[in-house]
N, C-alpha and C. Protein backbone atom coordinates (compact mmCIF):
# COMPACT_ATOMS: atom_id res chain seq x y z
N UNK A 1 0.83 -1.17 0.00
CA UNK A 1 0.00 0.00 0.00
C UNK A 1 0.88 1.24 0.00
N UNK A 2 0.39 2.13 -0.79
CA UNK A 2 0.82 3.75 -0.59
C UNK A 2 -0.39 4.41 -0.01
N UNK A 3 0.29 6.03 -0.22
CA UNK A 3 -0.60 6.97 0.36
C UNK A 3 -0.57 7.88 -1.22
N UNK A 4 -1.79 8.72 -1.39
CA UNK A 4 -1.89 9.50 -2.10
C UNK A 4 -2.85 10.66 -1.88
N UNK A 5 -1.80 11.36 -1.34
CA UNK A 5 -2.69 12.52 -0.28
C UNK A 5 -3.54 12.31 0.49
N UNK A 6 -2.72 11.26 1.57
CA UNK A 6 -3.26 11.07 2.70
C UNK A 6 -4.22 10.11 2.43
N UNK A 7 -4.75 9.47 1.20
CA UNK A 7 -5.49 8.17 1.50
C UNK A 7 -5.02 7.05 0.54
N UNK A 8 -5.07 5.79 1.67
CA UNK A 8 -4.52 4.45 1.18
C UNK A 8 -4.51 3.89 -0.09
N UNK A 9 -3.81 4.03 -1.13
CA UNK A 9 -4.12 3.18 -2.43
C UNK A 9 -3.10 2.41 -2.63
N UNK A 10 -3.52 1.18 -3.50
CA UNK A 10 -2.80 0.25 -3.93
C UNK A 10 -1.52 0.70 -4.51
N UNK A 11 -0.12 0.16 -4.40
CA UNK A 11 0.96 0.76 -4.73
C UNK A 11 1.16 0.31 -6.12
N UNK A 12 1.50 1.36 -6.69
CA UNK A 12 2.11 1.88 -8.43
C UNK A 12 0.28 2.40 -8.59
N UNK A 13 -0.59 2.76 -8.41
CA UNK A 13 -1.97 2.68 -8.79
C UNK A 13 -2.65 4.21 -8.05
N UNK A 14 -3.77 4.85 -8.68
CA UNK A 14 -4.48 5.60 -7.59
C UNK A 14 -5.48 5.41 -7.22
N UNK A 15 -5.71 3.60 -6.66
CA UNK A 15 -6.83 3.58 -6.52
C UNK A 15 -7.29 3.24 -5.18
N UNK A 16 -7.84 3.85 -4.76
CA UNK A 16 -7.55 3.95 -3.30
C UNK A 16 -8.66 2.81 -2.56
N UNK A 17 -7.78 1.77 -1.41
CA UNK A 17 -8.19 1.12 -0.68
C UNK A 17 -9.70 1.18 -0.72
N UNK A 18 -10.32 2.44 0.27
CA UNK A 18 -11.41 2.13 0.01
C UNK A 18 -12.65 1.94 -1.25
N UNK A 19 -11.96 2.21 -2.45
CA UNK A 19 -12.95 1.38 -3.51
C UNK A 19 -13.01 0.07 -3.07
N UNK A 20 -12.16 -0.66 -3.02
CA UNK A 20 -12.00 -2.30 -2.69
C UNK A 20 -12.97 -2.07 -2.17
N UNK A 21 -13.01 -1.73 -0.92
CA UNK A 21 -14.13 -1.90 0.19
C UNK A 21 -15.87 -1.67 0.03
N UNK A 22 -15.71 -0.71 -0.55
CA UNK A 22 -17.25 -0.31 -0.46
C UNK A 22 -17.70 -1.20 -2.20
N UNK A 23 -16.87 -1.98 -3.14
CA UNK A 23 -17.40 -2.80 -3.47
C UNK A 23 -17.36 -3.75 -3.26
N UNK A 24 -16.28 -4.25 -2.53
CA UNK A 24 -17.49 -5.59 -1.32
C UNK A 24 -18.37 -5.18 -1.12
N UNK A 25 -18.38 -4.35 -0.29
CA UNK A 25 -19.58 -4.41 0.74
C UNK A 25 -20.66 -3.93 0.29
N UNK A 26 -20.91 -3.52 -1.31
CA UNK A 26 -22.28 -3.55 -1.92
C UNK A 26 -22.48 -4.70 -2.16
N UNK A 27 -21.71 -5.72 -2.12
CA UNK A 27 -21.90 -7.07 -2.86
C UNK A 27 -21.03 -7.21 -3.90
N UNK A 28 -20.37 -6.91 -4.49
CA UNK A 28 -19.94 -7.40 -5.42
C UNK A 28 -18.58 -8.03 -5.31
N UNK A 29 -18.11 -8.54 -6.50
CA UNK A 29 -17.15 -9.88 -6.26
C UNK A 29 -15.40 -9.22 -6.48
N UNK A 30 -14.85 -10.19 -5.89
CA UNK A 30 -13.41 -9.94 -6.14
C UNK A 30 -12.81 -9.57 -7.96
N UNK A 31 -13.34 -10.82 -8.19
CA UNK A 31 -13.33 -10.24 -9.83
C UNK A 31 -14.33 -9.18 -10.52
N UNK A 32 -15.37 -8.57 -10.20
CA UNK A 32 -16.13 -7.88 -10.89
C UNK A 32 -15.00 -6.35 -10.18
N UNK A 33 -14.21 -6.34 -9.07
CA UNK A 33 -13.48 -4.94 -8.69
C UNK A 33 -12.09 -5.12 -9.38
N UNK A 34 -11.81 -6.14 -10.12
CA UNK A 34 -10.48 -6.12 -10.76
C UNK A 34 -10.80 -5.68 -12.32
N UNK A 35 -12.19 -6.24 -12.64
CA UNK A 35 -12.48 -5.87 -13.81
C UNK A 35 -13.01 -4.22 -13.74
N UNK A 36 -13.16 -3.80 -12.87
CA UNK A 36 -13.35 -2.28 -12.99
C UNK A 36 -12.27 -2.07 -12.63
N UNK A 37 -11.03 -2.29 -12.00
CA UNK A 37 -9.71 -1.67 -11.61
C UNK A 37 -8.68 -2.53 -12.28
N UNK A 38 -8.55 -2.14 -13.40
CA UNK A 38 -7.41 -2.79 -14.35
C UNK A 38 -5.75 -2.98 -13.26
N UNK A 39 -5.53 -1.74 -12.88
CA UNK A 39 -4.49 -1.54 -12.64
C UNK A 39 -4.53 -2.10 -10.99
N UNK A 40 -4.85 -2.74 -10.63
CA UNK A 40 -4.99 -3.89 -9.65
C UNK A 40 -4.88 -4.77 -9.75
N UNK A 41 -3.74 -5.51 -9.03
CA UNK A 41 -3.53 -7.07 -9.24
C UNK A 41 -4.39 -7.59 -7.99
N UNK A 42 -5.10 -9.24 -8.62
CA UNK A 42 -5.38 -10.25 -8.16
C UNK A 42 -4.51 -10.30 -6.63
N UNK A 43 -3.29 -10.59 -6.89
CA UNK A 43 -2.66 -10.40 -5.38
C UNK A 43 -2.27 -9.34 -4.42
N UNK A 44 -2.02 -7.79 -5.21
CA UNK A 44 -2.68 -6.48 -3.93
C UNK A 44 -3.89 -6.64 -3.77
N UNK A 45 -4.83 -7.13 -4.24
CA UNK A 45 -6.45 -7.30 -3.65
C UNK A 45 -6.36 -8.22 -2.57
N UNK A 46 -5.56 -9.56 -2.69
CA UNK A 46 -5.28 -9.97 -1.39
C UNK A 46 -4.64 -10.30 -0.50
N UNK A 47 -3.61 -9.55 -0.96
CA UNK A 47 -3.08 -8.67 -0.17
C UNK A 47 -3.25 -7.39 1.32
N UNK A 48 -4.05 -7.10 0.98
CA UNK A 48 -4.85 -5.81 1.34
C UNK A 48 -5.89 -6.89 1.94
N UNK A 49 -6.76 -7.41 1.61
CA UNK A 49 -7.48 -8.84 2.87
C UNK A 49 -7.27 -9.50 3.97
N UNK A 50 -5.84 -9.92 3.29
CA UNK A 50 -4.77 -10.47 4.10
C UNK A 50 -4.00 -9.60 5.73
N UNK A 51 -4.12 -8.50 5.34
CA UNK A 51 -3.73 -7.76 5.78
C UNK A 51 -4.74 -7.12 7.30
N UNK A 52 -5.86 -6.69 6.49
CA UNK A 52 -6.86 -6.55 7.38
C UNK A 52 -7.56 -7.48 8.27
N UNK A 53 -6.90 -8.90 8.01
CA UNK A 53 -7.52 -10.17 8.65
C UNK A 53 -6.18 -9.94 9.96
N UNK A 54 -5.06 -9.86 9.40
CA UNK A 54 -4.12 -9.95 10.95
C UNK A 54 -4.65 -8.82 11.65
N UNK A 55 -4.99 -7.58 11.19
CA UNK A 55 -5.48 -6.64 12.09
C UNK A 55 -6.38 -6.85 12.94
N UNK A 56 -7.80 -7.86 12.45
CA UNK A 56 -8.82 -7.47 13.34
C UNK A 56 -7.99 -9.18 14.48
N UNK A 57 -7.41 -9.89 13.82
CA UNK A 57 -7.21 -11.15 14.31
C UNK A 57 -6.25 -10.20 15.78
N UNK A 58 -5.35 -9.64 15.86
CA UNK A 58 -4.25 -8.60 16.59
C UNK A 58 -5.17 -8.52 17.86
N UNK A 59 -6.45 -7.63 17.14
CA UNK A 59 -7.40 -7.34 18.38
C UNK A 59 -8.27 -8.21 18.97
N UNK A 60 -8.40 -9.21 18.65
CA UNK A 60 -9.20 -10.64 19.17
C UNK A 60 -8.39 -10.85 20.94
């Protein structure tokens, strides 16, 4: 991950973390946010999952 003025986006990319998020969380699929975000790899997507799973796991 980078920063791009202060908010999280995928590194070499400006697409910032929370797109990922809020298309989950309308529903939609891992591949339907790669096919709208070209410049996103398959593995910074989970990457960035991966990531947020040790976090909430940290606070357990």
């Amino acid at each position: 991950m980078e920063t791009l003025g202060g908010t999280p986006v995928f590194a070499g990319t400006r697409v910032p973390i929370q797109a990922f998020l809020d298309h989950l969380e309308a529903g939609h699929t891992l591949d339907e946010f790669l096919e709208d975000f070209p410049t996103v790899t398959r593995e910074q997507a989970i990457g960035v999952l991966e990531h947020l799973k040790a976090l909430l796991l940290a606070e357990a």
